[in-house]
C-alpha atoms as a PDB file:
ATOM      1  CA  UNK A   1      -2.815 -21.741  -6.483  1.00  0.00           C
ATOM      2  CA  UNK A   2      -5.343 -22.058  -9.198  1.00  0.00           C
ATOM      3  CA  UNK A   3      -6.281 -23.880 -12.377  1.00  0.00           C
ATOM      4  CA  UNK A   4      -7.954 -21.821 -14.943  1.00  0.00           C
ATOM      5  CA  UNK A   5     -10.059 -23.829 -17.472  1.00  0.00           C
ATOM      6  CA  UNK A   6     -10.228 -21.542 -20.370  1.00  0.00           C
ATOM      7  CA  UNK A   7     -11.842 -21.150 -23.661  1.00  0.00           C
ATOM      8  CA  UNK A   8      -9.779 -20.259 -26.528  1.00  0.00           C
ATOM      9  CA  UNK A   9     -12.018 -19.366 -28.944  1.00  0.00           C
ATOM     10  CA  UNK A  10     -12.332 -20.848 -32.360  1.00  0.00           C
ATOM     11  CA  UNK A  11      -8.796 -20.613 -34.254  1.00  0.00           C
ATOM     12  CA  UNK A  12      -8.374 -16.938 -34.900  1.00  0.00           C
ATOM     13  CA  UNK A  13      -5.856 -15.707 -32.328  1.00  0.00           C
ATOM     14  CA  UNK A  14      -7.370 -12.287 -32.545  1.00  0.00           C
ATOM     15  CA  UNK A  15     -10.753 -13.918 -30.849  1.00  0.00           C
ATOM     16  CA  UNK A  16      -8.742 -15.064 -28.077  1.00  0.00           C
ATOM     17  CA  UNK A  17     -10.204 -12.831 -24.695  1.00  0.00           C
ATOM     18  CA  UNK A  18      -7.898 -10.735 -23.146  1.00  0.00           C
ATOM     19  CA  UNK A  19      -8.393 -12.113 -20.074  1.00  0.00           C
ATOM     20  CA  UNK A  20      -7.207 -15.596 -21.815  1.00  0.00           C
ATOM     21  CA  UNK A  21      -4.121 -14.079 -23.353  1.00  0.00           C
ATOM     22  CA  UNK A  22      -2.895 -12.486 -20.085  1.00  0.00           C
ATOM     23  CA  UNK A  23      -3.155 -16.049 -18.023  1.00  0.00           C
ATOM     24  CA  UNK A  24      -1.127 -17.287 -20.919  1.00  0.00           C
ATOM     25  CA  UNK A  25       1.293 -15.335 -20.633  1.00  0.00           C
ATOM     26  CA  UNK A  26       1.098 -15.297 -16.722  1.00  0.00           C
ATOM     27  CA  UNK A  27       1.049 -19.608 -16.751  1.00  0.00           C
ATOM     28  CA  UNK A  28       3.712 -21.763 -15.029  1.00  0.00           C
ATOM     29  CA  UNK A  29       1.591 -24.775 -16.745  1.00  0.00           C
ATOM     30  CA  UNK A  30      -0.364 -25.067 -19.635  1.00  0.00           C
ATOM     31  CA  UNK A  31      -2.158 -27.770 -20.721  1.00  0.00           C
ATOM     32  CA  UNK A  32      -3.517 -27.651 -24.400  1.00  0.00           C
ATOM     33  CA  UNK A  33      -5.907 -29.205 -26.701  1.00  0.00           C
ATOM     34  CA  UNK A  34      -5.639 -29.985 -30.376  1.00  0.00           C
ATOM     35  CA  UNK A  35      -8.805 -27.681 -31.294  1.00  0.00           C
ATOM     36  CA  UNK A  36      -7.209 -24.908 -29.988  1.00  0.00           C
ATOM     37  CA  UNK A  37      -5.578 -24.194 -33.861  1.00  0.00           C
ATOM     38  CA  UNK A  38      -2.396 -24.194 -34.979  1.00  0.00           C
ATOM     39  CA  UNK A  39      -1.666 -20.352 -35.313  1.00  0.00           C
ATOM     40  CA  UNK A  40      -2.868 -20.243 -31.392  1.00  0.00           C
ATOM     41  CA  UNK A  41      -0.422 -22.981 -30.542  1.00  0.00           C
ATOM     42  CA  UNK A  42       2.581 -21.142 -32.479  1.00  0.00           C
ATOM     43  CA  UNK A  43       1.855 -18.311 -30.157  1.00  0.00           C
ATOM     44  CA  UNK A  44       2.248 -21.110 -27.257  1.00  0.00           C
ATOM     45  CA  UNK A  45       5.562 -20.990 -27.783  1.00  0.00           C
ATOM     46  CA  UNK A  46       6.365 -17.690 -28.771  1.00  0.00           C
ATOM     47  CA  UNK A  47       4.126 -15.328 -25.870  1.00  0.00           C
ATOM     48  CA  UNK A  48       4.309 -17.769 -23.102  1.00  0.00           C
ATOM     49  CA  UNK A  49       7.147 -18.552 -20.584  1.00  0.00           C
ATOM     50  CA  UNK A  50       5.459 -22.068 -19.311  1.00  0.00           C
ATOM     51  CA  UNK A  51       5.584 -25.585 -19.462  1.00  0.00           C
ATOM     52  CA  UNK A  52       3.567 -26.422 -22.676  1.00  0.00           C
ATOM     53  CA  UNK A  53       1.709 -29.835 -22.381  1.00  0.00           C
ATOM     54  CA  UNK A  54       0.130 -31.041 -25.599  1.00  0.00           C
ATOM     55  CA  UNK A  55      -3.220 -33.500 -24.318  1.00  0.00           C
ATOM     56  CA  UNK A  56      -4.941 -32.937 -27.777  1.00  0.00           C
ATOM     57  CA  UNK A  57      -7.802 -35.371 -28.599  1.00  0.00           C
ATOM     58  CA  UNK A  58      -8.856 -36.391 -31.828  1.00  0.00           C
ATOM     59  CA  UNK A  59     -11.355 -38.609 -32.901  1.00  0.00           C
ATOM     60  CA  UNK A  60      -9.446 -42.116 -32.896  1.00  0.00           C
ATOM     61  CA  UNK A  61      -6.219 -40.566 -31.362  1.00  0.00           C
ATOM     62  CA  UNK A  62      -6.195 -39.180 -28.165  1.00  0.00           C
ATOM     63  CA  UNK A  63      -2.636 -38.070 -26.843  1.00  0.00           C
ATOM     64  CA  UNK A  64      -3.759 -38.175 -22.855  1.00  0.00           C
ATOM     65  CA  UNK A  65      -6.959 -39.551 -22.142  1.00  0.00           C
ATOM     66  CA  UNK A  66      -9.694 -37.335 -20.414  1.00  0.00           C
ATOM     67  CA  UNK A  67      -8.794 -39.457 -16.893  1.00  0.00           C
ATOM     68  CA  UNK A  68      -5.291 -38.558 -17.476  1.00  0.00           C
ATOM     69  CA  UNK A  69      -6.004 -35.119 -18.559  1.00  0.00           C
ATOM     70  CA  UNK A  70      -8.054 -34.952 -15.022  1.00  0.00           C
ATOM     71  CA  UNK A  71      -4.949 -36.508 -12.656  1.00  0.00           C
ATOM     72  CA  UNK A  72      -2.530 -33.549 -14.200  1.00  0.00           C
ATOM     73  CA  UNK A  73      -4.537 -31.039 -13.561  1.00  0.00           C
ATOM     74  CA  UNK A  74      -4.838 -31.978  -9.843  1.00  0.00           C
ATOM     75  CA  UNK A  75      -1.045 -33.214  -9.727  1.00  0.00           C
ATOM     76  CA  UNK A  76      -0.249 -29.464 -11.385  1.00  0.00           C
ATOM     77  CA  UNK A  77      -2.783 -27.703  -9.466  1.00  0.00           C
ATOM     78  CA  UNK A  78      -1.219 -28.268  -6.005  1.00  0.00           C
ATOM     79  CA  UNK A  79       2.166 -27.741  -7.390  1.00  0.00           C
ATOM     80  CA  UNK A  80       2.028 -24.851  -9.478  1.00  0.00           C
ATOM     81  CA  UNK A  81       0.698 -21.151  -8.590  1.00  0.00           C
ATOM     82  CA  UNK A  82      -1.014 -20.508 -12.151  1.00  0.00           C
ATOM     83  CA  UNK A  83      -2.304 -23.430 -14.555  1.00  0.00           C
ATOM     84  CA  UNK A  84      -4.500 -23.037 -17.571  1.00  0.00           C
ATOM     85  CA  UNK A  85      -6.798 -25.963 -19.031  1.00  0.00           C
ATOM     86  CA  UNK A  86      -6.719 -24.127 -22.780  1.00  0.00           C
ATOM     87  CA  UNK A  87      -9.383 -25.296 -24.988  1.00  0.00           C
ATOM     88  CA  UNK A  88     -10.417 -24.824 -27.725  1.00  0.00           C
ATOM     89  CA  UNK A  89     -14.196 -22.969 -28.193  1.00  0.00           C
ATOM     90  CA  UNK A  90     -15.535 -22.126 -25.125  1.00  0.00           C
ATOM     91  CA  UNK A  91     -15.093 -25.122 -22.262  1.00  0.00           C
ATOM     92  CA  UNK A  92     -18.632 -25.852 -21.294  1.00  0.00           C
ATOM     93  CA  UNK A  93     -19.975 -25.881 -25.236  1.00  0.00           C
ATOM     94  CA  UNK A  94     -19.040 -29.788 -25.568  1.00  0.00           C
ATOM     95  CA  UNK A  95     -15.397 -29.400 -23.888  1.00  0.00           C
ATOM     96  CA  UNK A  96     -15.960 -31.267 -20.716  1.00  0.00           C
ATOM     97  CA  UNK A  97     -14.727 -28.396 -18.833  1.00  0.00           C
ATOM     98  CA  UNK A  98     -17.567 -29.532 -16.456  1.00  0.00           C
ATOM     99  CA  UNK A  99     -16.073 -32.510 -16.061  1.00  0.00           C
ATOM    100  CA  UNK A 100     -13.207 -30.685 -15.242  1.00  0.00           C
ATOM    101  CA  UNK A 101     -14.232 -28.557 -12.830  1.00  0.00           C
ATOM    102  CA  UNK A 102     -15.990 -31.334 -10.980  1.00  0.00           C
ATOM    103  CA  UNK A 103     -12.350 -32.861 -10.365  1.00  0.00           C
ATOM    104  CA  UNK A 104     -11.187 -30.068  -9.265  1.00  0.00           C
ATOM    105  CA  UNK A 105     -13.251 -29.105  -7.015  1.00  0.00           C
ATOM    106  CA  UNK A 106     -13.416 -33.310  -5.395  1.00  0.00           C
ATOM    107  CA  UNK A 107      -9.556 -32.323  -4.425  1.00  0.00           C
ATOM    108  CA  UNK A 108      -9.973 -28.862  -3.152  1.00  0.00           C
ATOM    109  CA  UNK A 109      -8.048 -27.149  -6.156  1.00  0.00           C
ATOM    110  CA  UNK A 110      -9.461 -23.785  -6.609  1.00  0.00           C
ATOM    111  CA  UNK A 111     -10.551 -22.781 -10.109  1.00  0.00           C
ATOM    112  CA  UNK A 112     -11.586 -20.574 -12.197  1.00  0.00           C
ATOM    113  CA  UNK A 113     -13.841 -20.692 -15.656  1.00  0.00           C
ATOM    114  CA  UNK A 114     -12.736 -18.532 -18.271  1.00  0.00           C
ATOM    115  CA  UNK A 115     -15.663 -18.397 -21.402  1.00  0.00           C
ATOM    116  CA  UNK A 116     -13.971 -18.748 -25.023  1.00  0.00           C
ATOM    117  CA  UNK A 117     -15.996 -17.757 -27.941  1.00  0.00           C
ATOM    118  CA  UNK A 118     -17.616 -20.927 -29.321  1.00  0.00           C
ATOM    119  CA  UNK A 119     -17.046 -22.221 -32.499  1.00  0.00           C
ATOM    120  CA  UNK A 120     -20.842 -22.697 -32.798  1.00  0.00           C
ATOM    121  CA  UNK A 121     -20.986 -19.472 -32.781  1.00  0.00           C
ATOM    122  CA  UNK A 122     -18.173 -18.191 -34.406  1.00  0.00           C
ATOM    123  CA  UNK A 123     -18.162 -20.037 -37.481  1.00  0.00           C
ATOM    124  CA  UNK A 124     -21.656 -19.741 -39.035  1.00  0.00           C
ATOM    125  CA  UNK A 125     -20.607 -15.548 -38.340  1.00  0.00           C
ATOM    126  CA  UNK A 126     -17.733 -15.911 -40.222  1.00  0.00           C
ATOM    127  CA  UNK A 127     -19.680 -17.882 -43.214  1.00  0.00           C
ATOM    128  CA  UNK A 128     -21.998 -15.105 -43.470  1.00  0.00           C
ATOM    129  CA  UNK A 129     -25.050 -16.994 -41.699  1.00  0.00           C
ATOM    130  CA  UNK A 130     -26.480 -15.631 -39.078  1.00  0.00           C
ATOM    131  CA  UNK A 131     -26.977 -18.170 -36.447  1.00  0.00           C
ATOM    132  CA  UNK A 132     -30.513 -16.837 -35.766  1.00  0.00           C
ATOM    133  CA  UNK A 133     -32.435 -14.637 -38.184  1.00  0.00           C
ATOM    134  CA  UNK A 134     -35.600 -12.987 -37.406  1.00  0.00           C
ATOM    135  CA  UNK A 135     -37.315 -13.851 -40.685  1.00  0.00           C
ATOM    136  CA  UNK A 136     -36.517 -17.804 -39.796  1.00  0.00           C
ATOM    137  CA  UNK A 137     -36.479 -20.263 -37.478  1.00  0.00           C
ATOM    138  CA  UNK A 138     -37.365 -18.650 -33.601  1.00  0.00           C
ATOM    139  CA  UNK A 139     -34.863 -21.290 -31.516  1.00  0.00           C
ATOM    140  CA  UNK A 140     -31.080 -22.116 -32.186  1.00  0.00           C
ATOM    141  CA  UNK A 141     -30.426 -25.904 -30.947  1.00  0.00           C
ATOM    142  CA  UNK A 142     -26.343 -27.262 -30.814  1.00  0.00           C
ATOM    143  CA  UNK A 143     -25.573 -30.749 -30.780  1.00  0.00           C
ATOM    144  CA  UNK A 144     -22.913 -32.862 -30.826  1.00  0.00           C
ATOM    145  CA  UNK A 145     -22.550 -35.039 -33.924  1.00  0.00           C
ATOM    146  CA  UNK A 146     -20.289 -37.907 -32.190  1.00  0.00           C
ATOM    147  CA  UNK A 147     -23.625 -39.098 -29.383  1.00  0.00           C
ATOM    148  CA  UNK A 148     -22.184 -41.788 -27.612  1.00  0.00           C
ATOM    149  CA  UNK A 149     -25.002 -42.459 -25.557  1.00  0.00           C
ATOM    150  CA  UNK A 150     -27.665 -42.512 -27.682  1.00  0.00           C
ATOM    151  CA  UNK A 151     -29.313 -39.902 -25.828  1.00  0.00           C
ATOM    152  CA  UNK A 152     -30.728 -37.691 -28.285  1.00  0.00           C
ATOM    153  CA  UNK A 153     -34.364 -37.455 -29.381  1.00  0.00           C
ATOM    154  CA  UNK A 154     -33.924 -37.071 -33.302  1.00  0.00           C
ATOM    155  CA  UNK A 155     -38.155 -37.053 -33.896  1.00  0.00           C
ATOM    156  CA  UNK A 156     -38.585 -34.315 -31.327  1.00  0.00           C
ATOM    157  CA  UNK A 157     -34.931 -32.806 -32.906  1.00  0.00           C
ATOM    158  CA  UNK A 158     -36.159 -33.044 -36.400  1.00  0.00           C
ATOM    159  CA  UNK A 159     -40.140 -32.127 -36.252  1.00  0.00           C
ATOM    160  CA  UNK A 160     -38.835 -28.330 -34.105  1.00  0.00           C
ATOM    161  CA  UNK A 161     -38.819 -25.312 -36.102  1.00  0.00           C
ATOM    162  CA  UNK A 162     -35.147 -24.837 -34.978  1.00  0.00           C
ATOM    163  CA  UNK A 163     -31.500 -24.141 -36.392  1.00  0.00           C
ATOM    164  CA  UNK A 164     -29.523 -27.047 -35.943  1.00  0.00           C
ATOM    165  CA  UNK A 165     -25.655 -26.603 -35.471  1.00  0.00           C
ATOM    166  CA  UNK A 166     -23.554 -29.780 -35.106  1.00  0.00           C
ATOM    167  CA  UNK A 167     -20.553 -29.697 -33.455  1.00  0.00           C
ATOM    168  CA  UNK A 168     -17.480 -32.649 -34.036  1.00  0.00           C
ATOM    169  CA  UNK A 169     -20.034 -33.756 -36.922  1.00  0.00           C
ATOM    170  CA  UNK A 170     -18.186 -34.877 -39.972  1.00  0.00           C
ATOM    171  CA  UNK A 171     -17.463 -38.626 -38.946  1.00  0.00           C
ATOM    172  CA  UNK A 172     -21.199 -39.025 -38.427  1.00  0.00           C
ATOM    173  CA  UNK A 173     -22.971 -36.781 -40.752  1.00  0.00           C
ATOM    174  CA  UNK A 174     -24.434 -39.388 -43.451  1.00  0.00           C
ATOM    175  CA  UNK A 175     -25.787 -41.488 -40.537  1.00  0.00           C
ATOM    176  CA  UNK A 176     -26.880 -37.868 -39.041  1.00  0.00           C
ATOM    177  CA  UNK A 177     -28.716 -36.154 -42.193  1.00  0.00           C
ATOM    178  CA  UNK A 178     -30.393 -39.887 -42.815  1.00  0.00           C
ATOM    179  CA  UNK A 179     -31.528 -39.907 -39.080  1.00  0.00           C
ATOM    180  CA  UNK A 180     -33.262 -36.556 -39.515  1.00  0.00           C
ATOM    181  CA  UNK A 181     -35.015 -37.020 -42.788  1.00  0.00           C
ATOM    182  CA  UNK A 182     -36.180 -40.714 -41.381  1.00  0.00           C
ATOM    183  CA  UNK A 183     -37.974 -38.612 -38.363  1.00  0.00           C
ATOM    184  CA  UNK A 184     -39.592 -36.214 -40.793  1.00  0.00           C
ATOM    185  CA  UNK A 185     -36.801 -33.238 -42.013  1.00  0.00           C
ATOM    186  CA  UNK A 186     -37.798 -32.324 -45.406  1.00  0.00           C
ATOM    187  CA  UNK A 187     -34.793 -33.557 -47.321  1.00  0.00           C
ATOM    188  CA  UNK A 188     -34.227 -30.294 -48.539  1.00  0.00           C
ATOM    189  CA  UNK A 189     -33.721 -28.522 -45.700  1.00  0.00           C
ATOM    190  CA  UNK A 190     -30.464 -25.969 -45.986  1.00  0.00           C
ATOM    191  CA  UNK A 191     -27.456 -27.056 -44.841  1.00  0.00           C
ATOM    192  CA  UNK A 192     -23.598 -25.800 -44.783  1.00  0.00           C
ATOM    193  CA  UNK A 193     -20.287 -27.268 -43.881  1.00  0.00           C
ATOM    194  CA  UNK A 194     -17.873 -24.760 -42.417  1.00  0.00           C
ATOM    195  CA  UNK A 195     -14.584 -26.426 -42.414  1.00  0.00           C
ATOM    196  CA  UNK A 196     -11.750 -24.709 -40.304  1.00  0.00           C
ATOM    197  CA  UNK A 197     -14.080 -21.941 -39.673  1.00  0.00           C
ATOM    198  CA  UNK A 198     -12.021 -18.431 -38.779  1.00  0.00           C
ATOM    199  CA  UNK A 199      -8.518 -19.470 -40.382  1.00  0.00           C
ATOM    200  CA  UNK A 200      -6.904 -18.767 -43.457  1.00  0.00           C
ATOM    201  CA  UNK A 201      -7.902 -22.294 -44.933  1.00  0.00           C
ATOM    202  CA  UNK A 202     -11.944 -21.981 -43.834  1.00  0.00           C
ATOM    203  CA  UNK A 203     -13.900 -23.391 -46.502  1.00  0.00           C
ATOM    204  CA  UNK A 204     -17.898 -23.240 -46.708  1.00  0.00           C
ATOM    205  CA  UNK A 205     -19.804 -25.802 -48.836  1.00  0.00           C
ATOM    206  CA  UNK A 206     -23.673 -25.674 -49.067  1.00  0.00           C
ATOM    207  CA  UNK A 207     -26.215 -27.935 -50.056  1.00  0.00           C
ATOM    208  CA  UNK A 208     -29.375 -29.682 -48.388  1.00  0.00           C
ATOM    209  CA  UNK A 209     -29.410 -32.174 -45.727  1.00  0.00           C
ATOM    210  CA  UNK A 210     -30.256 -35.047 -48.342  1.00  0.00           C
ATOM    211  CA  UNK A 211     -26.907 -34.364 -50.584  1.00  0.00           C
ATOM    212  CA  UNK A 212     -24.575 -32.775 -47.899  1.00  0.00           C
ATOM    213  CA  UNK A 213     -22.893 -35.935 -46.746  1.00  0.00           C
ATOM    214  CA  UNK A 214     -21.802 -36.830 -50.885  1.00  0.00           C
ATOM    215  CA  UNK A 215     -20.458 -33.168 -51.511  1.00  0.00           C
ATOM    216  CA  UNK A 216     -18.722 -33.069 -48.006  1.00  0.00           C
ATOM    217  CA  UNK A 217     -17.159 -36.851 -49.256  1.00  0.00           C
ATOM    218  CA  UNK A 218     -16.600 -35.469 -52.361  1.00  0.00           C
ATOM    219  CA  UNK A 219     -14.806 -32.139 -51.205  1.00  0.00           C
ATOM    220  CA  UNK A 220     -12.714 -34.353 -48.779  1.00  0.00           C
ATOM    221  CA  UNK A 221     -14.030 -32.056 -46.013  1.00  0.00           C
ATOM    222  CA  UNK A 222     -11.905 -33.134 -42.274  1.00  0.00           C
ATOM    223  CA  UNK A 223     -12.437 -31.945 -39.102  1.00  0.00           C
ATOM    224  CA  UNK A 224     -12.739 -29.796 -37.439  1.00  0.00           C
ATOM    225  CA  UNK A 225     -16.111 -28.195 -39.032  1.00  0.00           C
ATOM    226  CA  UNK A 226     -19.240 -27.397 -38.239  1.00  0.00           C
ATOM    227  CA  UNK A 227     -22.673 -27.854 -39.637  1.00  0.00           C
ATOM    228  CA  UNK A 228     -25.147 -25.351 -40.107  1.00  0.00           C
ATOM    229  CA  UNK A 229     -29.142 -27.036 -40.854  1.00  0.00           C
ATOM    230  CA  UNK A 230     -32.065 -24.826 -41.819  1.00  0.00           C
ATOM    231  CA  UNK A 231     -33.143 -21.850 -43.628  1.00  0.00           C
ATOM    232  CA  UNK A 232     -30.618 -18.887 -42.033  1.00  0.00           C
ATOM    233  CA  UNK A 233     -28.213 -20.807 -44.516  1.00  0.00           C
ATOM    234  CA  UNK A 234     -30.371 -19.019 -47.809  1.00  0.00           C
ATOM    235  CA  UNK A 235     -28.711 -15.707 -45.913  1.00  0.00           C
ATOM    236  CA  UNK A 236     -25.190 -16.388 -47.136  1.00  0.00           C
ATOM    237  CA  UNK A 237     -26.402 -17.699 -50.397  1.00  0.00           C
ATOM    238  CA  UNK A 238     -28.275 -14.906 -51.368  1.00  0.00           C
ATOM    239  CA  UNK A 239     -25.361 -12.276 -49.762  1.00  0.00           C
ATOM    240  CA  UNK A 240     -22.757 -13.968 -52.207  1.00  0.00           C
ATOM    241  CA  UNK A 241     -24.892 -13.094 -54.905  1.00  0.00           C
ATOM    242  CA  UNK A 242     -25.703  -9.738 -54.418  1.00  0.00           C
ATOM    243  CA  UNK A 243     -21.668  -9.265 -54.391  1.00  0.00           C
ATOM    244  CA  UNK A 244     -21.299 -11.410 -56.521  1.00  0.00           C
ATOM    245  CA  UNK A 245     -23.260  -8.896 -59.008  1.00  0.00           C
ATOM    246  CA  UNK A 246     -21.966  -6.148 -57.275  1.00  0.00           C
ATOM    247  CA  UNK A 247     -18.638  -6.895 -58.284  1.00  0.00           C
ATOM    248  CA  UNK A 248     -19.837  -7.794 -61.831  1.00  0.00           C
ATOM    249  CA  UNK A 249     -21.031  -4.722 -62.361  1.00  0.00           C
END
C-alpha cells in the first residue's frame, strides 16, 4: 500500500510525466486539486478506472481543507493498494506536499514523491521568457504572492539582482509591486502576467512593476497566473518583434 503525492505539471496534459500518467491509470484513489487544469481533469474521468475525489482549493473556497485533505489520505492509504495526491505543478514548489508527506509518514503510510513540472517554470517557457538569461540577472528567486506569515524580507528581496517569479500572486499583486518599489525596485523594472500559462486560453500581458497591477485590473486577469519581474521579460518583447517583422515582410 502506498500514497503517491504527485506533480501534475502545469495544465498541458502533454507535460504530464509518464511516470504520473501510468499511476493514474494504475489508482484505486485519486485525490485531486483544482490547479491541476481542466483538460487534465477531463482525462480523470476518461483514462482512469478510480475513485475521483475533487479537494480543490481556491483562494476563498476551499472544497476539503488541508487537515481534511491530510485525514483521507491516511484513511485511504491503509485501505487502498495505490493512491495518488495529484497536484497541480510540482508538489514541493508551494503545494504542501511536504506537509503531506510529513502525515504520512507520522502514521506509517509508505509514500512516494513524484516531481511535476512547475508552473514557475513552465509558464515564463511558454511566454517566450527565459526564466534565467545569461545576459541578465545571475539568480532566479520564486515566491509566493499570498505570505501569510509575514515572513518574507522584501528590502533584501527587492535590493538582489534576481528574477522574481510569483506564484498564486494576482490577489496580492498591487500591495506586492508597491512593497517592492517602497524597498528600492526601480519602478520600472519588467514585469509579465502569464495567465493560464500552457492552455489554449494563456494570455501574457507586460508592463513594469509600477503599472502592472492597473493593466492586470484592467485586463480582468484571474488566477491562476504567474508573474514574471526583471529584465529576462525584454526577451519576449523583443522576440515578438522580430516576428512580428518577420511576418510583415
Amino acid at each position: 500500500m502506498t500514497v503517491y503525492i504527485v506533480g501534475a505539471g502545469p495544465g498541458d496534459p502533454e507535460l504530464l510525466t509518464l511516470k504520473a500518467l501510468r499511476l493514474i491509470k494504475e489508482a484505486d484513489v485519486i485525490l485531486y486539486d483544482e490547479l491541476v487544469g481542466d483538460e487534465i481533469k477531463d482525462m480523470l474521468r476518461k483514462e482512469s478506472k478510480a475513485m475521483l475525489i475533487d479537494v480543490g482549493k481556491k483562494a476563498g473556497a476551499h472544497k476539503k481543507r488541508q487537515e481534511e485533505i491530510n485525514r483521507l489520505l491516511v484513511e485511504y492509504g491503509k485501505r487502498f493498494e495505490k493512491v495518488v495526491r495529484l497536484k497541480g505543478g510540482d508538489p514541493f514548489i508551494f503545494g504542501r506536499g511536504g506537509e503531506e508527506i510529513e502525515v504520512l509518514a507520522e502514521n506509517f503510510i509508505e509514500f512516494e514523491v513524484v516531481p511535476g513540472i512547475s508552473s514557475a517554470i513552465a509558464a515564463p517557457a511558454y511566454a517566450g521568457i527565459p526564466a534565467t538569461h545569461r545576459k541578465y540577472d545571475p539568480a532566479l528567486v520564486i515566491i509566493t504572492g499570498r505570505e501569510e506569515r509575514k515572513r518574507l524580507n522584501w528590502k533584501a528581496l527587492s535590493e538582489l539582482n534576481a528574477t522574481i517569479i510569483i506564484l498564486m500572486g494576482v490577489g496580492n499583486l498591487e500591495e506586492n509591486m508597491k512593497k517592492l518599489i517602497e524597498n528600492g525596485k526601480d519602478p520600472r523594472t519588467p514585469a509579465a502576467i502569464i495567465e493560464k500559462a500552457t492552455t489554449k486560453n494563456q494570455r501574457i500581458i507586460t508592463g513594469e512593476i509600477a503599472s502592472i497591477a492597473k493593466m492586470a485590473r484592467n485586463e480582468g486577469v484571474e488566477p491562476p497566473s504567474i508573474i514574471v519581474i526583471g529584465d529576462v521579460v525584454r526577451v519576449h518583447e523583443k522576440v515578438k518583434e522580430l516576428l512580428k517583422n518577420l511576418t510583415s515582410g
